[in-house]
C-alpha atoms as a PDB file:
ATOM      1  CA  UNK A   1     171.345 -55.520 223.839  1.00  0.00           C
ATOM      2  CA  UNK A   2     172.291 -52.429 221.823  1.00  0.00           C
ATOM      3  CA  UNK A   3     172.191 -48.693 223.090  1.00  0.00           C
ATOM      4  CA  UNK A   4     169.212 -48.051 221.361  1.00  0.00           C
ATOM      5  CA  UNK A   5     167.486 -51.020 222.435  1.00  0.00           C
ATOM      6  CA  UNK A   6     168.322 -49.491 225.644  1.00  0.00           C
ATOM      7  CA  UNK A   7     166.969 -46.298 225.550  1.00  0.00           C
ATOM      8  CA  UNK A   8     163.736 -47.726 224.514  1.00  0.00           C
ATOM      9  CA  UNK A   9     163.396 -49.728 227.138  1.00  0.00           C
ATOM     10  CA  UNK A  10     163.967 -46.462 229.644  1.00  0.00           C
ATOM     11  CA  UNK A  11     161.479 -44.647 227.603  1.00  0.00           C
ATOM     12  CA  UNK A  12     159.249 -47.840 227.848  1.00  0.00           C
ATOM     13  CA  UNK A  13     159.493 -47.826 231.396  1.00  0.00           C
ATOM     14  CA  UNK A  14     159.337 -44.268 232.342  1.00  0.00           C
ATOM     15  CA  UNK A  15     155.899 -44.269 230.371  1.00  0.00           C
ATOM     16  CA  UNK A  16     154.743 -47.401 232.429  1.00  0.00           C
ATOM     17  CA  UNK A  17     156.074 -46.626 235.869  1.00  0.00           C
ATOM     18  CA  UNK A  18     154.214 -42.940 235.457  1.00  0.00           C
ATOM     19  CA  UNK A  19     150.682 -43.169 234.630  1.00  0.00           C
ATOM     20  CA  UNK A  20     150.431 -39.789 236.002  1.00  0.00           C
ATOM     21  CA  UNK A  21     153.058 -38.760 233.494  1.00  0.00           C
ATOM     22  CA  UNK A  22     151.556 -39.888 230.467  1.00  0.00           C
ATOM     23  CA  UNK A  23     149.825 -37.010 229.466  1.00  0.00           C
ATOM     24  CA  UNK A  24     153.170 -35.176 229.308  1.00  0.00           C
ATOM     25  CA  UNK A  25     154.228 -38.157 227.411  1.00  0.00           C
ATOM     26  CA  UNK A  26     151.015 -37.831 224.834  1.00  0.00           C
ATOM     27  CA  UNK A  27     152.318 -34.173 224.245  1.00  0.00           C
ATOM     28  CA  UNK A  28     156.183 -35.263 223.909  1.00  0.00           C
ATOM     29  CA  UNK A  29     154.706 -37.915 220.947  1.00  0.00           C
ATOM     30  CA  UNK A  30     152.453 -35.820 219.791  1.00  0.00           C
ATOM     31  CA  UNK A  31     149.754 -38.058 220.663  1.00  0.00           C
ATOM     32  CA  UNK A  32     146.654 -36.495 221.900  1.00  0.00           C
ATOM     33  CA  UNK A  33     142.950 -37.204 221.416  1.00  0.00           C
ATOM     34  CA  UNK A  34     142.018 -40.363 220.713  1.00  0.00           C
ATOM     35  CA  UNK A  35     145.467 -42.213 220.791  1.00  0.00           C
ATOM     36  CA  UNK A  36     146.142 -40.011 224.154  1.00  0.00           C
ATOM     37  CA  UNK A  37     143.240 -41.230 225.691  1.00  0.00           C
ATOM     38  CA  UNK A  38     143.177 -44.595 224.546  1.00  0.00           C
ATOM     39  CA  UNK A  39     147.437 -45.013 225.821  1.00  0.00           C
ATOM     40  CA  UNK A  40     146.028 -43.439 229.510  1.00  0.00           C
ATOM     41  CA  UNK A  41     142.537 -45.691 229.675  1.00  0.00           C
ATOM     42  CA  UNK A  42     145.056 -48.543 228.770  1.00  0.00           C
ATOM     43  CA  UNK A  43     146.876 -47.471 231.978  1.00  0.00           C
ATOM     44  CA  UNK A  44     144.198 -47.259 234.584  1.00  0.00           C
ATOM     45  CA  UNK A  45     144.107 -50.271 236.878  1.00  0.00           C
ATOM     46  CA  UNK A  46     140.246 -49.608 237.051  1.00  0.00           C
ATOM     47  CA  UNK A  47     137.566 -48.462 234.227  1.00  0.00           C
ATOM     48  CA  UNK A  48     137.353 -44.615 234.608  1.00  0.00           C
ATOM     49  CA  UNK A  49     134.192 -42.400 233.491  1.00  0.00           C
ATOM     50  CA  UNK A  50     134.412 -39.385 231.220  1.00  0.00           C
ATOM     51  CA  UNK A  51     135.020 -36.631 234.049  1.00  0.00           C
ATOM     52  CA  UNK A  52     138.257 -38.536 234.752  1.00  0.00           C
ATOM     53  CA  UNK A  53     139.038 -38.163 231.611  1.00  0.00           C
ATOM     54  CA  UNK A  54     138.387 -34.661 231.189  1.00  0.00           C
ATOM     55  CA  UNK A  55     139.820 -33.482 234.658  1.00  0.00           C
ATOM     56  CA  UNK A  56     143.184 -35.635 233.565  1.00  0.00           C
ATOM     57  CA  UNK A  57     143.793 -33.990 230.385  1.00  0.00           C
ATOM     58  CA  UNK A  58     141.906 -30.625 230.842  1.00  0.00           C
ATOM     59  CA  UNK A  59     139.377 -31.034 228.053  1.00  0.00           C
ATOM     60  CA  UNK A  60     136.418 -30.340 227.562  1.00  0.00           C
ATOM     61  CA  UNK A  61     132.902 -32.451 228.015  1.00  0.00           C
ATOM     62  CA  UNK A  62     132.496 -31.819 224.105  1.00  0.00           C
ATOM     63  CA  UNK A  63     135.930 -32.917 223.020  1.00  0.00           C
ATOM     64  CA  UNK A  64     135.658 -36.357 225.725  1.00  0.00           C
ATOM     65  CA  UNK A  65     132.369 -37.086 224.176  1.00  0.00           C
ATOM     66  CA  UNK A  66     133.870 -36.933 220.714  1.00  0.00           C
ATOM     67  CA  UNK A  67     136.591 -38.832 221.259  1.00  0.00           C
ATOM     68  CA  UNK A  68     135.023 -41.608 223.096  1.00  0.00           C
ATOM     69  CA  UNK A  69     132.164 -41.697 220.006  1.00  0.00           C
ATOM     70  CA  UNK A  70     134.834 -42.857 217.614  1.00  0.00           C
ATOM     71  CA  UNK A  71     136.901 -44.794 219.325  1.00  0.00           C
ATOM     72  CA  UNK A  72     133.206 -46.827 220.694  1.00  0.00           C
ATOM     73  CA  UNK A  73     132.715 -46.918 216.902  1.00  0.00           C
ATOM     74  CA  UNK A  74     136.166 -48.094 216.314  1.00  0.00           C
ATOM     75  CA  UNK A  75     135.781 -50.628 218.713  1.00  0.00           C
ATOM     76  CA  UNK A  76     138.146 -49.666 220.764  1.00  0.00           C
ATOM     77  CA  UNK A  77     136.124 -49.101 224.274  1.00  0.00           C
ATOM     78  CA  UNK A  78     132.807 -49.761 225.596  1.00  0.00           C
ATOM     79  CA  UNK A  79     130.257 -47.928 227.857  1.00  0.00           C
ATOM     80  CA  UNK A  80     129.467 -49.786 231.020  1.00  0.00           C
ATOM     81  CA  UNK A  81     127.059 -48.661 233.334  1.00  0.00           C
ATOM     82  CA  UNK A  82     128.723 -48.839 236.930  1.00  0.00           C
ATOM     83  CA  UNK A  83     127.441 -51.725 238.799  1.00  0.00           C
ATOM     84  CA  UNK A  84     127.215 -49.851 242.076  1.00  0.00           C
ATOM     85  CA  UNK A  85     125.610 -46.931 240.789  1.00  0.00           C
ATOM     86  CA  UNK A  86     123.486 -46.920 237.589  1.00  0.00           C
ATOM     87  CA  UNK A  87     123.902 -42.949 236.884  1.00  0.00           C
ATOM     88  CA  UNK A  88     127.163 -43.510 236.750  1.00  0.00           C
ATOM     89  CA  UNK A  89     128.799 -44.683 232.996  1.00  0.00           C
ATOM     90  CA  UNK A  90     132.553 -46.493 232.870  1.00  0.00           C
ATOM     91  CA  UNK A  91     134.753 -46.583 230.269  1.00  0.00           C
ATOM     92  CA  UNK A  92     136.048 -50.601 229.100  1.00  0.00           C
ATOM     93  CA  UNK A  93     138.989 -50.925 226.591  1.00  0.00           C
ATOM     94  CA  UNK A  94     138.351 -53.428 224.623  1.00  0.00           C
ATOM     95  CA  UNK A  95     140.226 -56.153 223.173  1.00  0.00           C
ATOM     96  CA  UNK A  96     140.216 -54.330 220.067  1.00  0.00           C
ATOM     97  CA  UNK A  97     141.435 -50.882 221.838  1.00  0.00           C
ATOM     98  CA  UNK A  98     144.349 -52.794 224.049  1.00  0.00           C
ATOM     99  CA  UNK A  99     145.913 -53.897 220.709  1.00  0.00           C
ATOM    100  CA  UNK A 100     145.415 -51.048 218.919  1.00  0.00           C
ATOM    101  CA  UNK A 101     147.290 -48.790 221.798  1.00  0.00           C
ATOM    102  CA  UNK A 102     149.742 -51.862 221.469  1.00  0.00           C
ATOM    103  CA  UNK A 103     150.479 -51.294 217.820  1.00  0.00           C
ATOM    104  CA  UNK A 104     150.547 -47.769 218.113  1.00  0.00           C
ATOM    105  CA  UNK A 105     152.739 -47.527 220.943  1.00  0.00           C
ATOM    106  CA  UNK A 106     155.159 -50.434 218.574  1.00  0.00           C
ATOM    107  CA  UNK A 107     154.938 -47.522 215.848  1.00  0.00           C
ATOM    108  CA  UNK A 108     156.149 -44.682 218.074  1.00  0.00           C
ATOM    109  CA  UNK A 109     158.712 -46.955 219.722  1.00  0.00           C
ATOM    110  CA  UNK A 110     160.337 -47.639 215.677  1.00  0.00           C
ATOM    111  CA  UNK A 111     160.090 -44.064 215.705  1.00  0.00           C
ATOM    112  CA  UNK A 112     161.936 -43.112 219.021  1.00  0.00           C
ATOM    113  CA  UNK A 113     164.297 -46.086 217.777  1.00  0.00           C
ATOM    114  CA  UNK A 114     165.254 -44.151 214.597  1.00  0.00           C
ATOM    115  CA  UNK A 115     165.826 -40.942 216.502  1.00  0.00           C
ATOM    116  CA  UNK A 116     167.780 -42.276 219.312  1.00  0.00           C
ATOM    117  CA  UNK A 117     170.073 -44.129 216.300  1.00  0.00           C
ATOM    118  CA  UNK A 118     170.464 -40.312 214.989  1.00  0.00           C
ATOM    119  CA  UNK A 119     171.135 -38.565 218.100  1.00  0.00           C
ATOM    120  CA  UNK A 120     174.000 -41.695 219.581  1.00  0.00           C
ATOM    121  CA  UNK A 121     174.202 -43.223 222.936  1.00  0.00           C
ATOM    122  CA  UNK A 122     175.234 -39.817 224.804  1.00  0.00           C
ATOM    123  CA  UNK A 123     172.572 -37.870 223.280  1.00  0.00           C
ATOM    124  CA  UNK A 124     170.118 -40.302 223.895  1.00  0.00           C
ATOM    125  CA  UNK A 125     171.030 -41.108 227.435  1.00  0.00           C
ATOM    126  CA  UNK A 126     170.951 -37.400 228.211  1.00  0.00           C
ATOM    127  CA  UNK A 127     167.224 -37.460 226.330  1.00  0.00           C
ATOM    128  CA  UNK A 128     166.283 -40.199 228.451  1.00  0.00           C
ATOM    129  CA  UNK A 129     167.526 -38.369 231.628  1.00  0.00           C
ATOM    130  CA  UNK A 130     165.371 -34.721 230.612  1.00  0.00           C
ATOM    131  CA  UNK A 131     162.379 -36.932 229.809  1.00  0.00           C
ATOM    132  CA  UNK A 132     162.806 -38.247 233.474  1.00  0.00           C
ATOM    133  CA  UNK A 133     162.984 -34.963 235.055  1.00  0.00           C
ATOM    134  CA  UNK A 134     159.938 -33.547 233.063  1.00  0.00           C
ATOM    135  CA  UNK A 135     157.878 -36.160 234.124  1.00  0.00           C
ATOM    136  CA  UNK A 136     159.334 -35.705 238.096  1.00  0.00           C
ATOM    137  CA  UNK A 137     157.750 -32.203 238.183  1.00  0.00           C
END
């Protein structure tokens, strides 16, 4: 396994093992609205509804509903009403959405390859080790 390979598996990682982090992950890849949200509903053990998403990543009701319009239209989550309580609406990735966040996340991982291959093993390990202590705090 090569350095780089490496360091993409620690960035991997550190973006799996903190859900709560990903948000500060979405800003460090520059990926926010839809592909944010889409990466973070892909990380929720259970089907959240629209308030988590705004209370997660402090937008607003407007901005939610407009994301989750295109990516329904995309195909890439459905509305569910909640089985336990019928005012309530959950959000579904689909099968559509889970490998769409898959090949996006594949596109920024080529990416993060490419830089880590510019920056060497030292630079990258000491990347790897500020990205861990951002998403610490």
């Amino acid at each position: 396994m090569t350095a780089e390979d490496k360091m993409i598996q620690s960035i991997s990682r550190l973006a799996k093992e903190n859900p709560s982090g990903m948000d500060a992950i979405s800003e460090l890849l520059n990926t926010g609205g839809e592909r944010g949200v889409l990466f973070w509903l892909c990380s929720e053990k259970t089907a959240p509804r629209a308030v988590d998403i705004i209370e997660h990543f402090g937008l607003t009701a407007g901005r939610v509903a407009n994301i989750l319009k295109m990516l329904e239209k995309q195909g890439c989550v459905k509305r569910v009403t909640d089985e336990h309580d019928r005012r309530v609406m959950r959000i579904h990735v689909t099968e559509k959405g889970r490998t769409r966040a898959a090949e996006d996340f594949r596109k920024i991982e080529e990416h993060w390859t490419q830089l880590i291959h510019r920056l060497g093993e030292e630079d990258a390990a000491e990347m790897v080790r500020l990205l861990s202590r951002v998403l610490e705090q």
